[in-house]
C-alpha atoms as a PDB file:
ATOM      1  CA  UNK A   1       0.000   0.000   0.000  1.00  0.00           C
ATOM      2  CA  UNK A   2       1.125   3.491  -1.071  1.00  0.00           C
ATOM      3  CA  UNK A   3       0.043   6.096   1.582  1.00  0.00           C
ATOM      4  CA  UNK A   4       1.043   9.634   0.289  1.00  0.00           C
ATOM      5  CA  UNK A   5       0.511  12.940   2.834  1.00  0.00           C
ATOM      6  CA  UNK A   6       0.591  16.024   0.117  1.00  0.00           C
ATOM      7  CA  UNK A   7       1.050  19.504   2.212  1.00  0.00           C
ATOM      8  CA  UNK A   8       4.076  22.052   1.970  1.00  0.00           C
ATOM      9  CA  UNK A   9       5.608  21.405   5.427  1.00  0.00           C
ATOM     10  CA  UNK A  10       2.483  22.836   7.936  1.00  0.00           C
ATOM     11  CA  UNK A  11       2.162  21.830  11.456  1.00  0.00           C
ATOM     12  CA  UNK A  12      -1.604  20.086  10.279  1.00  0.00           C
ATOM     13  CA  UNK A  13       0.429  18.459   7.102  1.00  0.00           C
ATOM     14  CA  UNK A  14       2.933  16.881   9.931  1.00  0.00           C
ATOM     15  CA  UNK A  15       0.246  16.408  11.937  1.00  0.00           C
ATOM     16  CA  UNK A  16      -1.556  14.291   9.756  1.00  0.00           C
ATOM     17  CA  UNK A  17       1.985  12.551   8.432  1.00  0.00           C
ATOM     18  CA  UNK A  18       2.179  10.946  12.059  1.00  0.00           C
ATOM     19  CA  UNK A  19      -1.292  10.118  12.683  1.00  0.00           C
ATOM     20  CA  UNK A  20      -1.450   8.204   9.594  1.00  0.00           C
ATOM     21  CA  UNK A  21       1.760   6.456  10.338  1.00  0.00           C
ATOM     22  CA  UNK A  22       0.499   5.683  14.144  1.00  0.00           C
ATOM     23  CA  UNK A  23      -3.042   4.128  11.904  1.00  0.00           C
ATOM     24  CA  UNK A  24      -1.313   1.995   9.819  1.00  0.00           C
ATOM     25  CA  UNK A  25       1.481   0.374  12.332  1.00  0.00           C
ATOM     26  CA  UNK A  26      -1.097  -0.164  14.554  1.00  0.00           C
ATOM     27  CA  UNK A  27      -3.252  -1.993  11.765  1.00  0.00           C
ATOM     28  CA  UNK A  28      -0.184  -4.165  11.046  1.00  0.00           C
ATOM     29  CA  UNK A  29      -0.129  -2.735   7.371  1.00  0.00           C
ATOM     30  CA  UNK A  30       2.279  -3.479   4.753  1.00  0.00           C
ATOM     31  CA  UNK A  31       2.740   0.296   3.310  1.00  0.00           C
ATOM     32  CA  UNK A  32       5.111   2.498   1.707  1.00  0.00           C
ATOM     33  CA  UNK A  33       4.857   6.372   3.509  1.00  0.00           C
ATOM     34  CA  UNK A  34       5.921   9.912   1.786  1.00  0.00           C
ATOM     35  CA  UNK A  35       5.651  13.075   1.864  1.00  0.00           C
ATOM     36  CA  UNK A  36       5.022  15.060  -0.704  1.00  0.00           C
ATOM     37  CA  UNK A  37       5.770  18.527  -0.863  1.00  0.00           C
ATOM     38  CA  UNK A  38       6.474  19.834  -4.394  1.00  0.00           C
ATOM     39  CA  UNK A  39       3.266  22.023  -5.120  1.00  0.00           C
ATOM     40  CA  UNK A  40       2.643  20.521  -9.084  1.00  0.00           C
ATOM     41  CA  UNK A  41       2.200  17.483  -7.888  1.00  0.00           C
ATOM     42  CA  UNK A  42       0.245  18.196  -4.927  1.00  0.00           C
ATOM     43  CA  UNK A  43      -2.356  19.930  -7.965  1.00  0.00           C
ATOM     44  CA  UNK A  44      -1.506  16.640 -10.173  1.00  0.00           C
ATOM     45  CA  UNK A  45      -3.905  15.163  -7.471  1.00  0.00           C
ATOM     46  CA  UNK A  46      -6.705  17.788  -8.046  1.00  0.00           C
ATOM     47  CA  UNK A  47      -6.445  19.119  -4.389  1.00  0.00           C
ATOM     48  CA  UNK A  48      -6.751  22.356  -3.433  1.00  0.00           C
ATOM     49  CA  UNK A  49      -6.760  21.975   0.331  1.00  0.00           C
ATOM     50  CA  UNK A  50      -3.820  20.725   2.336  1.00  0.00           C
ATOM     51  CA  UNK A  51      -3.181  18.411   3.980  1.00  0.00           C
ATOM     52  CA  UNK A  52      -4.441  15.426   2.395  1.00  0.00           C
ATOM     53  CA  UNK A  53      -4.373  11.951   2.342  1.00  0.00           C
ATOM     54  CA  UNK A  54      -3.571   9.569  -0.830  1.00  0.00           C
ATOM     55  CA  UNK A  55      -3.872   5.718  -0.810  1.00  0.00           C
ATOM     56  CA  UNK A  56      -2.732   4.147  -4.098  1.00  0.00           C
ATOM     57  CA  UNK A  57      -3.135   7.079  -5.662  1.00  0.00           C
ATOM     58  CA  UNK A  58      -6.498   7.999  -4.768  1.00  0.00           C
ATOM     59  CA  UNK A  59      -7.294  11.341  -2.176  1.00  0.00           C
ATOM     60  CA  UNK A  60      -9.236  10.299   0.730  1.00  0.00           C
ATOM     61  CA  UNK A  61      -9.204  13.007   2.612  1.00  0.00           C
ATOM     62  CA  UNK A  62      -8.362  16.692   1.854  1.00  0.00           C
ATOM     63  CA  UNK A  63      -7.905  20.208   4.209  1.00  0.00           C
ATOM     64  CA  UNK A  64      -8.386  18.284   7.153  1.00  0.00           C
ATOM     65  CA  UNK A  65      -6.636  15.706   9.946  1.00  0.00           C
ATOM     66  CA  UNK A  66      -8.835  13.284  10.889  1.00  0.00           C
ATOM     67  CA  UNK A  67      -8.781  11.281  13.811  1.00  0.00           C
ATOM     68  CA  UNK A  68      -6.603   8.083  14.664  1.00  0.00           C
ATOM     69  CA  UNK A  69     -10.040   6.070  14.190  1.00  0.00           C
ATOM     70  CA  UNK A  70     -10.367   7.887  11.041  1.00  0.00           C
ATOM     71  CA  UNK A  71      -7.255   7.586   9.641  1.00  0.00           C
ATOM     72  CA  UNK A  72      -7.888   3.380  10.879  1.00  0.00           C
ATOM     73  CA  UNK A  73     -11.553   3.156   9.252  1.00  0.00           C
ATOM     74  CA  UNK A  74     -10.343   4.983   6.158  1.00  0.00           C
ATOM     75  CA  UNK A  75      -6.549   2.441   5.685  1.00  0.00           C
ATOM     76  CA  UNK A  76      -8.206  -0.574   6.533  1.00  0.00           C
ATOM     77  CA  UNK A  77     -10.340  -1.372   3.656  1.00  0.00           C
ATOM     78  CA  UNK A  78      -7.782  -0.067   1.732  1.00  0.00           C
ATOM     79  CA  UNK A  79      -5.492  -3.073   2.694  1.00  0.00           C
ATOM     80  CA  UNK A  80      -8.175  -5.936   1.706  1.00  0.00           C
END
């Protein structure tokens, strides 16, 4: 699994970088975690709003950090 956090460095982008990362070892997922920064391809996405979550290359969440359980209901189906 490809987990991507797009977000230019903000305190909600990091934030949301170690929330995810907390979600997904604690779901004992296989995954592969950046950051991306670089604002073309943040747009290459088609968000607008940062920070924002990507899971094999689709946005799940955008302009927003959601909560561990969140980050957990959104990842886990993901992994199936």
């Amino acid at each position: 699994m490809k987990i991507q956090i797009l977000g230019t460095g903000c305190a909600k982008c990091t934030k949301l970088y170690e929330v995810t990362e907390q979600a997904a070892q604690s779901l004992g997922l296989q995954y592969e975690l950046e950051k991306v920064t670089d604002l073309k391809r943040i747009m290459s996405f088609g968000v607008m709003t940062t920070p924002a979550l990507v899971v094999d290359n689709a946005v799940k969440v955008a302009g927003k950090v959601p909560s561990l359980d969140e980050l957990k209901s959104i990842l886990k189906p993901a992994a199936n």
